[in-house]
Protein backbone atom coordinates (compact mmCIF):
# COMPACT_ATOMS: atom_id res chain seq x y z
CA UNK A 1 -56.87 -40.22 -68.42
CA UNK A 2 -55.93 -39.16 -72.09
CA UNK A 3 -55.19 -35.90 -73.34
CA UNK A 4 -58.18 -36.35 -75.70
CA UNK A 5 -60.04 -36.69 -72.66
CA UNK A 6 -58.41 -33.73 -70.98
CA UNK A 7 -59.45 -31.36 -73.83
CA UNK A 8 -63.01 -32.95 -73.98
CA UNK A 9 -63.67 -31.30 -70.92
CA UNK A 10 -64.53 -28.16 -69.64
CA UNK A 11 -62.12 -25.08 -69.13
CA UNK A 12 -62.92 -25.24 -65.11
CA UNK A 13 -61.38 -28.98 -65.67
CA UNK A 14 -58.54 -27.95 -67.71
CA UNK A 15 -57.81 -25.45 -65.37
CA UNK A 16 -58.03 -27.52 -62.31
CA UNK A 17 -55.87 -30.05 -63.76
CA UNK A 18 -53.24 -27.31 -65.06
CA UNK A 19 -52.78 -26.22 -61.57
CA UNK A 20 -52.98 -29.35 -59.85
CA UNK A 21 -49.78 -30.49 -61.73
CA UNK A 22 -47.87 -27.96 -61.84
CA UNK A 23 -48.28 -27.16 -57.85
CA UNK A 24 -46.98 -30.62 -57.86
CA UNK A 25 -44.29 -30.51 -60.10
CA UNK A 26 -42.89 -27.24 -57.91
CA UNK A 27 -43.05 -28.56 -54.95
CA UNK A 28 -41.46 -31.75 -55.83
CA UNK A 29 -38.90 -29.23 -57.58
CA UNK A 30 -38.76 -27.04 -54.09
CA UNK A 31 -38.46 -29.69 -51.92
CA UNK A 32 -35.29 -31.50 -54.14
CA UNK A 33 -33.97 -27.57 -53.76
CA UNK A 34 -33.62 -26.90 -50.29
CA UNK A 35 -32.85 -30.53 -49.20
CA UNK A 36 -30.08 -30.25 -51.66
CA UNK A 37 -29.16 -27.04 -50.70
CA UNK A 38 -29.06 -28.19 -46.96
CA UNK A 39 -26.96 -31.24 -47.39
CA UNK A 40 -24.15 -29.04 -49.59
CA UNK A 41 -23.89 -26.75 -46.48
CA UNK A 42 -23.89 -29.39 -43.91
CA UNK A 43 -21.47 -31.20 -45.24
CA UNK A 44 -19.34 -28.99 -47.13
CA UNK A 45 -19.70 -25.81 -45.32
CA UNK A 46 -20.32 -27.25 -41.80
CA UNK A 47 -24.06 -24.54 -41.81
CA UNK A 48 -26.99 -25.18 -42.61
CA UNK A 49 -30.50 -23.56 -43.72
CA UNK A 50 -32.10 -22.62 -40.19
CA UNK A 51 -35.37 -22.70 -41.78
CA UNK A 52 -34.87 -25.38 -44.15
CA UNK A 53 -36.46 -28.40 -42.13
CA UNK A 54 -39.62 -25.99 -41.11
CA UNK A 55 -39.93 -25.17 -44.93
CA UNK A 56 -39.66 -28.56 -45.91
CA UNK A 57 -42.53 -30.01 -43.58
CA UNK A 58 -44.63 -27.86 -45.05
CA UNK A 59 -43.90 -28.43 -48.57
CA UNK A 60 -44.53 -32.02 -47.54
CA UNK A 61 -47.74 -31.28 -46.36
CA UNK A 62 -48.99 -29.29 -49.27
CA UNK A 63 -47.73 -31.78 -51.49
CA UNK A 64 -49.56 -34.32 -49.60
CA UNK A 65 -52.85 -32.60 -49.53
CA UNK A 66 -52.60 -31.90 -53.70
CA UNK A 67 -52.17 -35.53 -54.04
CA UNK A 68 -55.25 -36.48 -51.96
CA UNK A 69 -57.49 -35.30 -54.97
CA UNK A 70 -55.13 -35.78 -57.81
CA UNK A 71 -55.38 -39.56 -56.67
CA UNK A 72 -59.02 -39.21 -56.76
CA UNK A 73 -58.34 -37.94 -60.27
CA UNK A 74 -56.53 -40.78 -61.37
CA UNK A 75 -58.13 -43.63 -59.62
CA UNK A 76 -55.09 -43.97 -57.36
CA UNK A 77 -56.63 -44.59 -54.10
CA UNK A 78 -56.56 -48.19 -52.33
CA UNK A 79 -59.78 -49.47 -51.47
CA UNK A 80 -61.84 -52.98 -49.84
CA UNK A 81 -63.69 -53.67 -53.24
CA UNK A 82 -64.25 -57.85 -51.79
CA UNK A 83 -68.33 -57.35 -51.98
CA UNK A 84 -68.02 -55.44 -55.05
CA UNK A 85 -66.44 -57.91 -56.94
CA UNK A 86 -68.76 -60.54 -55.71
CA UNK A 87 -72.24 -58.63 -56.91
CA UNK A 88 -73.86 -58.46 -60.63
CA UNK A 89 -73.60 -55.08 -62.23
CA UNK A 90 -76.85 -53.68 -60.82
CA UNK A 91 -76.37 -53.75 -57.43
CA UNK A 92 -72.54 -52.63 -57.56
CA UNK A 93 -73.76 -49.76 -59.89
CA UNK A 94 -76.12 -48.51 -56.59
CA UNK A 95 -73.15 -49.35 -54.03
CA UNK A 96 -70.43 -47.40 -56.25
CA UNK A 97 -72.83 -44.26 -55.71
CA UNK A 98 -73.93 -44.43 -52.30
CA UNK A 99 -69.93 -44.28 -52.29
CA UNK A 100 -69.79 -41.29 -53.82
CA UNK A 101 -72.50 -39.79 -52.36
CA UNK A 102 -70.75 -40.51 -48.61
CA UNK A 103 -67.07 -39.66 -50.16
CA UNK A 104 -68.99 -35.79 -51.13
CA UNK A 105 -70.85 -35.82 -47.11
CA UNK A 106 -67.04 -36.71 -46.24
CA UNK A 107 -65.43 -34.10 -48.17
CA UNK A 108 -67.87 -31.08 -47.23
CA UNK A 109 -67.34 -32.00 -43.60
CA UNK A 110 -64.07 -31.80 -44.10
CA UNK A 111 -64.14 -28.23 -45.71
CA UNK A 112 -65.82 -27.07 -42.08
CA UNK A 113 -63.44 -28.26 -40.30
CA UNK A 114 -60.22 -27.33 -42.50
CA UNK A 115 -62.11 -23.54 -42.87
CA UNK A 116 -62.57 -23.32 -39.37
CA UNK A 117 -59.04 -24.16 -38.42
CA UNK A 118 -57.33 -21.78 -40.81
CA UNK A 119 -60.04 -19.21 -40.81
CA UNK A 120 -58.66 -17.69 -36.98
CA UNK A 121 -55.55 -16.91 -38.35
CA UNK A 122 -56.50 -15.34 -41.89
CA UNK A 123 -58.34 -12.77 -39.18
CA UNK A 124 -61.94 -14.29 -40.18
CA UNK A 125 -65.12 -16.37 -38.52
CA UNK A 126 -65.58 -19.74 -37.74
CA UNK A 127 -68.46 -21.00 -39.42
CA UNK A 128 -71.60 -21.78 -36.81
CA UNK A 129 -73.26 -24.97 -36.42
CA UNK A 130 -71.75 -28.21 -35.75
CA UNK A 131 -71.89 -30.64 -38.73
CA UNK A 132 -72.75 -28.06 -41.75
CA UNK A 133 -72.17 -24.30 -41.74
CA UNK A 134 -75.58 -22.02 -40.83
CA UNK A 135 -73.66 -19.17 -40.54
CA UNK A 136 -70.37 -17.29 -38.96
CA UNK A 137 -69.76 -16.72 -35.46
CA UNK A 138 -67.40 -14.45 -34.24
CA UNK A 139 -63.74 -16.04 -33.62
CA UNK A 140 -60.67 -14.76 -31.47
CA UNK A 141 -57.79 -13.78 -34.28
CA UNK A 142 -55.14 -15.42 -34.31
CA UNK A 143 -53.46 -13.84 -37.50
CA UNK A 144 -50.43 -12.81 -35.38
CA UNK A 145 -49.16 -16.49 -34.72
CA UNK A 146 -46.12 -16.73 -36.82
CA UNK A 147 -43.72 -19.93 -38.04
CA UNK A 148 -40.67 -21.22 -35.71
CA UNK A 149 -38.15 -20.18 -37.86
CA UNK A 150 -39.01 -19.42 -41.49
CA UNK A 151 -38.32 -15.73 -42.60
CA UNK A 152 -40.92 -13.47 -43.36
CA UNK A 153 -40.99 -13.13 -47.52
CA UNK A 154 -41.19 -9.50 -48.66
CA UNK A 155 -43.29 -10.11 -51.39
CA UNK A 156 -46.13 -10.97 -48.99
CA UNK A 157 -45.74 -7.56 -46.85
CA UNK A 158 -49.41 -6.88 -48.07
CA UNK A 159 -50.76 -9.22 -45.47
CA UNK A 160 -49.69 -7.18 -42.45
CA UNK A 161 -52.13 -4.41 -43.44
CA UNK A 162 -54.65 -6.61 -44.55
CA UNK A 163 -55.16 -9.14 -41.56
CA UNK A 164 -52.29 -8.13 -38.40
CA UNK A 165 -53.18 -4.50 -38.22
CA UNK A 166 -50.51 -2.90 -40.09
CA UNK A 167 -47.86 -4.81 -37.59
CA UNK A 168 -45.19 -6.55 -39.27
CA UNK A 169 -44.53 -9.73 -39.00
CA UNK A 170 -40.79 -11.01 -38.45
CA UNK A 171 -41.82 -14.76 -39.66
CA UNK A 172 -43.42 -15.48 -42.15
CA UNK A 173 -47.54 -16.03 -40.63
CA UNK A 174 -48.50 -19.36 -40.24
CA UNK A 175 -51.62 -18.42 -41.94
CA UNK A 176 -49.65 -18.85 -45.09
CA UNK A 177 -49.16 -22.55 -44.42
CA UNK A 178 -52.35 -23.45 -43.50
CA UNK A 179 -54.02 -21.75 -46.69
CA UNK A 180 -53.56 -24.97 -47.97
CA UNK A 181 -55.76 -26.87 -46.16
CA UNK A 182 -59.02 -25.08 -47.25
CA UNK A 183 -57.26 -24.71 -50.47
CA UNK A 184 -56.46 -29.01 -50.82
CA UNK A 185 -59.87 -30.07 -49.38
CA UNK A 186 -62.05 -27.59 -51.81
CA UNK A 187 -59.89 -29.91 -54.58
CA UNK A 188 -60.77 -32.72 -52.70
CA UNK A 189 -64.49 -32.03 -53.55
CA UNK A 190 -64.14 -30.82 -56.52
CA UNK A 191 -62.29 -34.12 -57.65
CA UNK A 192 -65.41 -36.68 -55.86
CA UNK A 193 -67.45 -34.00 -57.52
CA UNK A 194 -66.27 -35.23 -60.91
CA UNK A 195 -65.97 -38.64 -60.14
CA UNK A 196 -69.50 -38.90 -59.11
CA UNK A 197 -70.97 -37.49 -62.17
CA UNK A 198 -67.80 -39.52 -64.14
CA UNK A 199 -69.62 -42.94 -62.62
CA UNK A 200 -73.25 -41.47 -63.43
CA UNK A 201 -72.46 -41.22 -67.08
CA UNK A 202 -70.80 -44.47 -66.98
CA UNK A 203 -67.60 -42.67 -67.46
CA UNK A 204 -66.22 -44.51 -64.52
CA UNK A 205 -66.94 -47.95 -62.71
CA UNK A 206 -65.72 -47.02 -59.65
CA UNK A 207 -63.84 -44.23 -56.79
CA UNK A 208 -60.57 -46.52 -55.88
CA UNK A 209 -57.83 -48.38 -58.07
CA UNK A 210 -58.48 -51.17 -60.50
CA UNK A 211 -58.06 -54.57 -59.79
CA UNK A 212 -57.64 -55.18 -63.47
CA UNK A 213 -54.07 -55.53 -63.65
CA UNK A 214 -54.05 -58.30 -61.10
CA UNK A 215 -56.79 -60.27 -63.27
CA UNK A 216 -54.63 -60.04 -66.40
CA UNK A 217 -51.35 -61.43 -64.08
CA UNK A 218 -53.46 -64.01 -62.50
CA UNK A 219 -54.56 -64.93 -66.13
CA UNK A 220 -51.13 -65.20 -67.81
CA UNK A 221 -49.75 -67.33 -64.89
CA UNK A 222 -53.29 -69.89 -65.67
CA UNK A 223 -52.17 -69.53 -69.71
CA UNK A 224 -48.38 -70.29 -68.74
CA UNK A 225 -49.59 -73.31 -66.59
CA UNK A 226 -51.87 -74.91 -69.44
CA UNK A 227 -48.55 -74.29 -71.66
CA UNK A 228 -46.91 -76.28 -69.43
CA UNK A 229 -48.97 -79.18 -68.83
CA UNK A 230 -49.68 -79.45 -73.21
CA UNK A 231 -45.96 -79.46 -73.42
């Protein structure tokens, strides 16, 4: 997508994108650090970051959970597109947004189940019901679990008051971690979100990666053959 297209849109879209990028670019920049960082004292110091490998798996996993919906973004994602390509505009138009329509089911689901999981150990509820939320229903906390081995970060002493009863923690809280996942999947729908309306308008012809550039090889290699045979 453009920049002209960028600043076409909304300031919720500029925003989203703004943040999406730049939580990439940092931990991309974070993850480069301490791997760096932990090969230097291996191998020159004979040490090593304790916490370093823990800290790096979950870089890893926000990182992969930001790309999940900047792919979606992008048109990055791989996808079976055989009957597509076989069916006149109409009826690929109507497929293309029963797509979308089951990518959003997918991605709401999703949210239940990624709030659920981290909502135990921010100290809050479970959402009720089993496909789609009707409610809260009281859930055993779980905001004292704490990582293996990263160290608690003193600019995030607020959270012991605010969810572990005043207790400190001597890790850093594993509810830190897993803030990502409501956090990624919330993206995630916001990013089908836009694509859907993208493919109403006729913005967009479709939720996974173009097959375009393997049309344009296929046709230079025909164009190269016919040069060929002429000469």
């Amino acid at each position: 997508m453009s920049t002209s297209d960028t600043r076409d849109r909304g300031a919720l879209y500029r925003a989203v994108d703004g943040f999406e990028k730049t939580a990439i670019a940092v931990l991309l920049g974070l993850m480069t650090m301490v791997t760096f960082a932990n090969v230097v004292l291996r191998y020159l110091f004979n040490s090593s970051l304790i916490w370093g490998l823990e800290v790096t798996l979950i870089l890893f996993a926000w990182l992969v959970l930001f790309g999940v919906s900047y792919c979606v973004k992008v048109t990055a994602h791989l996808g079976v597109d055989a009957l597509l390509n076989v069916l006149p505009s109409g009826p690929r138009r109507v497929l293309t947004l029963l797509a979308g329509v089951i990518c959003l089911i997918y991605a709401l689901l999703l949210l239940k189940g990624a709030w659920d999981y981290w909502a135990p150990y921010a100290s809050l509820d479970r959402t009720a019901g089993r496909w789609f939320p009707t409610g809260f229903e009281e859930t055993r906390d779980q905001a004292w679990y704490i990582t293996d081995q990263v160290p608690m970060v003193p600019v995030l002493r607020w959270l012991e008051p605010l969810i572990n009863m005043g207790e400190e923690y001597e890790k850093l809280p594993r509810v830190v971690g897993y803030t990502m996942l409501p956090v990624g999947v919330s993206l995630l729908l916001f990013r089908f979100a836009q694509a859907f309306v993208d493919v109403v308008r006729g913005k967009r012809e479709s939720f996974i990666v173009s097959h375009e550039a393997e049309d344009d090889v296929a046709d230079a290699q025909a164009r190269a053959a016919q040069s060929e045979k002429e000469a």
